[in-house]
N, C-alpha and C. Protein backbone atom coordinates (compact mmCIF):
# COMPACT_ATOMS: atom_id res chain seq x y z
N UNK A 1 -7.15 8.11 19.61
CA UNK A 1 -6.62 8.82 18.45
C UNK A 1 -5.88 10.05 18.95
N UNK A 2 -4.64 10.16 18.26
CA UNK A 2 -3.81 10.92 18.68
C UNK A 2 -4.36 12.46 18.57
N UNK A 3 -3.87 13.73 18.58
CA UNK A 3 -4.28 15.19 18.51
C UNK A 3 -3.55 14.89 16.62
N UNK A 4 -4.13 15.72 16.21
CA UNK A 4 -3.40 15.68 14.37
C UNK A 4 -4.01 14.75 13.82
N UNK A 5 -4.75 13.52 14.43
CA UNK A 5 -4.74 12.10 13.35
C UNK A 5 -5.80 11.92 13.19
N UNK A 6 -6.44 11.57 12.02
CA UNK A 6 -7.82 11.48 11.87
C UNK A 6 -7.99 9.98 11.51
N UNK A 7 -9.13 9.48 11.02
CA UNK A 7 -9.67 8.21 11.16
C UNK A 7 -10.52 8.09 9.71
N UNK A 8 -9.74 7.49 9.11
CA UNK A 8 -10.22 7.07 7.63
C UNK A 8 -10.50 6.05 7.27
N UNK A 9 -12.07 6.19 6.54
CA UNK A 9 -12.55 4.80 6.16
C UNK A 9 -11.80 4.47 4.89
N UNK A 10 -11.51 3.32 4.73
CA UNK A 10 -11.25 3.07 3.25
C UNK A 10 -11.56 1.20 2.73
N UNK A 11 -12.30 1.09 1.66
CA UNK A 11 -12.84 -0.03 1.35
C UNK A 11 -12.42 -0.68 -0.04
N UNK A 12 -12.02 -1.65 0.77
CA UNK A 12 -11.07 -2.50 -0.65
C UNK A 12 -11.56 -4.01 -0.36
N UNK A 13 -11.69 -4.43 -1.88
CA UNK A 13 -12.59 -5.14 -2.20
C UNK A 13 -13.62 -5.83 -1.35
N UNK A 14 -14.62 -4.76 -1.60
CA UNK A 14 -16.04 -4.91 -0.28
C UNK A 14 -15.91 -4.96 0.90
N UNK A 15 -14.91 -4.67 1.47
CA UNK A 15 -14.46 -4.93 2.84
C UNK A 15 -14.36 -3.61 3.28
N UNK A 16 -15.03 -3.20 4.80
CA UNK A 16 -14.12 -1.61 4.74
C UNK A 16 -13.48 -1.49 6.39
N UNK A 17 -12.52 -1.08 6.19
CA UNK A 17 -11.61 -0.57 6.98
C UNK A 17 -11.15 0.55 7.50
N UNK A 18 -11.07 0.55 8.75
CA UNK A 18 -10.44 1.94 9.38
C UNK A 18 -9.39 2.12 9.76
N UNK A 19 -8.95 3.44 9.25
CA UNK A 19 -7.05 3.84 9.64
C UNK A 19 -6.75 4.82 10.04
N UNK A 20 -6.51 4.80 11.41
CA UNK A 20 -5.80 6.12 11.76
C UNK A 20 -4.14 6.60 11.19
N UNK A 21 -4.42 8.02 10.73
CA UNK A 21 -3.32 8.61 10.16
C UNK A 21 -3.24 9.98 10.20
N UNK A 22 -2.31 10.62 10.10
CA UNK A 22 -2.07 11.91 10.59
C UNK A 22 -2.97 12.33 9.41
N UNK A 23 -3.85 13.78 9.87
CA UNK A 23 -4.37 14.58 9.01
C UNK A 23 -3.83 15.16 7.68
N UNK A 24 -2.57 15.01 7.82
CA UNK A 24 -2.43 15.45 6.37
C UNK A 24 -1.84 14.48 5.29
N UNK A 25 -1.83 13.43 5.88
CA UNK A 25 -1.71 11.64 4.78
C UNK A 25 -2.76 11.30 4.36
N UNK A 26 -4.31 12.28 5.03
CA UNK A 26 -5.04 11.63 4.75
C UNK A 26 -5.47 11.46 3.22
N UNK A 27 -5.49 12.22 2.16
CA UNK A 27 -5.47 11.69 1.03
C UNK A 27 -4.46 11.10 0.14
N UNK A 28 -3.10 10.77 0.82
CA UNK A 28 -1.97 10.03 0.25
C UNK A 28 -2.73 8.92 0.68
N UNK A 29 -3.24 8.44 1.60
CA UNK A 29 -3.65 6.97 2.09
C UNK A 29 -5.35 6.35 1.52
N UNK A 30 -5.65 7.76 1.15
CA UNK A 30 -6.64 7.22 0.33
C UNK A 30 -7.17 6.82 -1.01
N UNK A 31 -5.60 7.45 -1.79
CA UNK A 31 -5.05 7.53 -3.22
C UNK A 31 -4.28 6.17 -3.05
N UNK A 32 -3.81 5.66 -1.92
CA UNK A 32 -2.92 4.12 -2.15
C UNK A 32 -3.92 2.88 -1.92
N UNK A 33 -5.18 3.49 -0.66
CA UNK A 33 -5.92 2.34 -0.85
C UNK A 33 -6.81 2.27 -2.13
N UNK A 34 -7.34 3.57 -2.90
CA UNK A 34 -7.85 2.85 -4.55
C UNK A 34 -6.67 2.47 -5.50
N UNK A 35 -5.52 2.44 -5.05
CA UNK A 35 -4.63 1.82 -5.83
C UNK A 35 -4.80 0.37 -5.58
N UNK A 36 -4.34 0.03 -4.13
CA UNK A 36 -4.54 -1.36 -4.52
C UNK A 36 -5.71 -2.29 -4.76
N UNK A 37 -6.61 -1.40 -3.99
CA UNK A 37 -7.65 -1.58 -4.67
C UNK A 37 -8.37 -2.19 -5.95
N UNK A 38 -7.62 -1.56 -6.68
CA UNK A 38 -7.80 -1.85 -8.24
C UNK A 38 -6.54 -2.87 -8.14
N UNK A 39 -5.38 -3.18 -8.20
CA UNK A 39 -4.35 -4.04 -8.13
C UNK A 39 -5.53 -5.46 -7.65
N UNK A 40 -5.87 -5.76 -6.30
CA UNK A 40 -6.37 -6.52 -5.70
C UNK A 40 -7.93 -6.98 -6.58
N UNK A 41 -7.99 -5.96 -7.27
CA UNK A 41 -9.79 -6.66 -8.16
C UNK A 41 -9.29 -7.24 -9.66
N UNK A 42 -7.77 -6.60 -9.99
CA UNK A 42 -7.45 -7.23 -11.51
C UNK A 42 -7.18 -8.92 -10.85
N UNK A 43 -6.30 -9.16 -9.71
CA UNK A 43 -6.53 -10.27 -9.74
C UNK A 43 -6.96 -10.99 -9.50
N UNK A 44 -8.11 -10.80 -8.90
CA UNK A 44 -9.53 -11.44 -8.33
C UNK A 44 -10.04 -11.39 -9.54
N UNK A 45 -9.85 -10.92 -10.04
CA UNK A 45 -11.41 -10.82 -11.70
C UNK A 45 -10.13 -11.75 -12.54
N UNK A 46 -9.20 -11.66 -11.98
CA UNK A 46 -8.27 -12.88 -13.51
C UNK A 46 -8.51 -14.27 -13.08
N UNK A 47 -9.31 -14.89 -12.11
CA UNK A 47 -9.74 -15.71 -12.01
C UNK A 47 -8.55 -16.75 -11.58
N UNK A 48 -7.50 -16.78 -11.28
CA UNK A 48 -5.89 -17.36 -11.01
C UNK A 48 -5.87 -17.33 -9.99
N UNK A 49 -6.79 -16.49 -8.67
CA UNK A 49 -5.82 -16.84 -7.18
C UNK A 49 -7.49 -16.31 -6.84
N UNK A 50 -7.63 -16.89 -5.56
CA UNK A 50 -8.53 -17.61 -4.53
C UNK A 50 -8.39 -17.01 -3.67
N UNK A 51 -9.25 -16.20 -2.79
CA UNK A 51 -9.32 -16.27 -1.27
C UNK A 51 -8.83 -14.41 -0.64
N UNK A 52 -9.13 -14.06 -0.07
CA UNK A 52 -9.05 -12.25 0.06
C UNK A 52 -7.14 -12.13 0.21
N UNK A 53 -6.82 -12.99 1.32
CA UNK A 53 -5.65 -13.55 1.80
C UNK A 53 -4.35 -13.39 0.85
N UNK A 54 -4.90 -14.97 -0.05
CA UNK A 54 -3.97 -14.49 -1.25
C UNK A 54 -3.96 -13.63 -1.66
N UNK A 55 -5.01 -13.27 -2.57
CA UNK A 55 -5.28 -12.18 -3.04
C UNK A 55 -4.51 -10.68 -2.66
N UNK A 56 -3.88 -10.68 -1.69
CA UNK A 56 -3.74 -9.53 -0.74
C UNK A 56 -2.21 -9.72 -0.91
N UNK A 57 -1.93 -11.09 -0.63
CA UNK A 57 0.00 -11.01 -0.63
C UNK A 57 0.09 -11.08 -1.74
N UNK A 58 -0.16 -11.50 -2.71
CA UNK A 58 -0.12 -11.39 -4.48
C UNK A 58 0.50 -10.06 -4.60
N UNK A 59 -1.10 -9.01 -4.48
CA UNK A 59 -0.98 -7.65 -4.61
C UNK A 59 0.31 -6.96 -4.02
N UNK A 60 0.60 -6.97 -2.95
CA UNK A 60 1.95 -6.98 -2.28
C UNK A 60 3.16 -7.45 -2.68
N UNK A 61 3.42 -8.52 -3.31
CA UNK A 61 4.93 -8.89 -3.80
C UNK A 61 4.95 -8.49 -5.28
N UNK A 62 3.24 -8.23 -5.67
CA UNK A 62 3.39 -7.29 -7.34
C UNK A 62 3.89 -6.06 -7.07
N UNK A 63 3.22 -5.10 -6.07
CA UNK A 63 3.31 -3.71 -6.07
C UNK A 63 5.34 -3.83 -5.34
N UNK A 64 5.71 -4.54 -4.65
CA UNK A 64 7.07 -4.65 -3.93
C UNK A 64 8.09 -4.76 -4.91
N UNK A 65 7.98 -5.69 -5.87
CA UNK A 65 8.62 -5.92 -6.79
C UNK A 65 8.46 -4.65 -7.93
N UNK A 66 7.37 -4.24 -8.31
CA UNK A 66 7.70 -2.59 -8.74
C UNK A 66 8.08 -1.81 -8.38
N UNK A 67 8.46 -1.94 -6.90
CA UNK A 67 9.34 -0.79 -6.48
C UNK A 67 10.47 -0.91 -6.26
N UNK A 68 10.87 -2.00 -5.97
CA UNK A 68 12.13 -2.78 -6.01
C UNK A 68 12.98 -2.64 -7.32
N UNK A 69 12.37 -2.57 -8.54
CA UNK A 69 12.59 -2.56 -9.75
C UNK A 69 12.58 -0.88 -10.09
N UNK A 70 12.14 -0.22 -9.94
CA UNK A 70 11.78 1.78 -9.51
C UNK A 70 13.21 2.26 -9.16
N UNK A 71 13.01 1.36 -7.66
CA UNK A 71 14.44 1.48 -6.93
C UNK A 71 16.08 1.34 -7.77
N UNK A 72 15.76 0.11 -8.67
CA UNK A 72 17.21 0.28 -9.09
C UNK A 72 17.32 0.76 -10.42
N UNK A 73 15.92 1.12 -11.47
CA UNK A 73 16.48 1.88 -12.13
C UNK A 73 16.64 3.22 -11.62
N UNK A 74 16.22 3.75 -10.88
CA UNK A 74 16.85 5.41 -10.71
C UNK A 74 18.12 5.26 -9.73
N UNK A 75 18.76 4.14 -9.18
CA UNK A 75 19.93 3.99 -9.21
C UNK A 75 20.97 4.61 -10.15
N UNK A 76 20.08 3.51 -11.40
CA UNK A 76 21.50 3.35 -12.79
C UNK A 76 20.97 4.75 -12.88
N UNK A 77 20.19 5.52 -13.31
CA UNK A 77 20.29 6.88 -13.42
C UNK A 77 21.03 7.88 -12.92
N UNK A 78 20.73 7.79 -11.81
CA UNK A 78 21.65 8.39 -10.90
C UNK A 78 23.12 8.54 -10.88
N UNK A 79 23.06 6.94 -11.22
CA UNK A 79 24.85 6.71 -11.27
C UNK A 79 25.34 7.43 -12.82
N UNK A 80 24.19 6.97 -13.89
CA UNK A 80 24.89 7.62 -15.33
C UNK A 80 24.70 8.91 -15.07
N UNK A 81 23.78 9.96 -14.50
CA UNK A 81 24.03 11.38 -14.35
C UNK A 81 25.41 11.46 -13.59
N UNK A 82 24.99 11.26 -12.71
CA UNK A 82 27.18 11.75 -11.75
C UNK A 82 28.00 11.53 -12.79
N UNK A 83 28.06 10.62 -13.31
CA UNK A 83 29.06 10.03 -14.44
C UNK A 83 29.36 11.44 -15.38
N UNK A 84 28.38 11.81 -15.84
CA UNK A 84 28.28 12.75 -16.37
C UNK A 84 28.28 14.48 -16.52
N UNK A 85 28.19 14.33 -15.31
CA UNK A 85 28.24 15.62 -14.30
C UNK A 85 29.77 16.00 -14.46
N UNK A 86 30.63 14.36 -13.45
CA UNK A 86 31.56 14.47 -13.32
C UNK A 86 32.52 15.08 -14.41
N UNK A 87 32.42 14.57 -15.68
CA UNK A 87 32.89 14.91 -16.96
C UNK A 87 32.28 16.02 -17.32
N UNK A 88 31.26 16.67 -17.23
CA UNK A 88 31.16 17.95 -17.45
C UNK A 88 31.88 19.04 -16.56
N UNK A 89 32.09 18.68 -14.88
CA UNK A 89 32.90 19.61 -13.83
C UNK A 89 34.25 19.43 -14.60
N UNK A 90 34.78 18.20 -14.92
CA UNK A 90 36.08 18.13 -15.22
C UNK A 90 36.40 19.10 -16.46
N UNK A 91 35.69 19.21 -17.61
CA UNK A 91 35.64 19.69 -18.43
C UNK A 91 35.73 21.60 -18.22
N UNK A 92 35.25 21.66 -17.34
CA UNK A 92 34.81 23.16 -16.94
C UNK A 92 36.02 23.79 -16.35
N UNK A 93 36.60 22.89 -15.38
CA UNK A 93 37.71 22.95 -14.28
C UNK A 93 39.13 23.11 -15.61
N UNK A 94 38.74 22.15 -16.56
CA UNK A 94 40.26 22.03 -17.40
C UNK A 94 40.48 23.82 -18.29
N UNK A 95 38.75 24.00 -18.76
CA UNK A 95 38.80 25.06 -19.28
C UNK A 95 39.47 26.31 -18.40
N UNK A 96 38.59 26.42 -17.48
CA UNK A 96 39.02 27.74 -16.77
C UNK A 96 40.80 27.50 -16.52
N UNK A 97 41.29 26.47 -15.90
CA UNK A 97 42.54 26.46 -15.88
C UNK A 97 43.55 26.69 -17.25
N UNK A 98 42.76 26.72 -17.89
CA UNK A 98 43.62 27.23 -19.10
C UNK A 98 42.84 28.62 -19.77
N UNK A 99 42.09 28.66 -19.07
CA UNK A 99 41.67 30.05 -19.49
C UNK A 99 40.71 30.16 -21.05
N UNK A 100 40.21 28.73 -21.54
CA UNK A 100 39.51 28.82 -22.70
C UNK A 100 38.22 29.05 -22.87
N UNK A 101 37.30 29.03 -24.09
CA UNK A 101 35.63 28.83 -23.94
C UNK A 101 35.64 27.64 -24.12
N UNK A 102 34.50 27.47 -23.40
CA UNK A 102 34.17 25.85 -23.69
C UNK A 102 33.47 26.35 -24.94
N UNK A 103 32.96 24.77 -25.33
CA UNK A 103 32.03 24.46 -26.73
C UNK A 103 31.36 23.24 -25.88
N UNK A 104 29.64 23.30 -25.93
CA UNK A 104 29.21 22.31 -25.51
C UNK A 104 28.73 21.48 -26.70
């Protein structure tokens, strides 16, 4: 173990595991393993998928695909703020060049 990194237990569904990670992830990594945690027991308790394994890539292409989906709406956000920005700089730029008040 490196100098900085500490060694965290963390136990998901009955299983427990150790992870080295820098000292100060250590409660980001322990806030993601009771996340999936709970992800990994809704679908074990929905009675639909079999085996720790599955169970595990399930949880993974659920939680991937929410972020994947995260990912492109704050895209379109992103893109409709600039959009908007833009038309507000333009707006600002036309005023001062003519020397008026705006009205928002």
């Amino acid at each position: 173990m490196s100098e900085g990194s500490t060694r965290v237990s963390v136990r998901i569904l009955e299983k427990e595991y150790q992870i080295n990670c820098p000292a100060e992830e250590r409660s980001a990594l322990l806030d993601s393993a009771e996340f999936l945690n709970a992800r990994m027991r809704e679908i074990r308790d929905s009675g639909k998928v079999v085996g720790l394994d599955r169970i595990a890539v399930i949880a993974a292409l659920n939680i991937a695909n929410e972020l994947l989906r995260g990912r492109r709406t704050d895209t379109t956000v992103d893109s409709e703020i600039g959009g908007r920005l833009r038309i507000l700089r333009e707006r600002v730029e036309s005023a001062l060049e003519k020397g008026q008040q705006l009205e928002f």
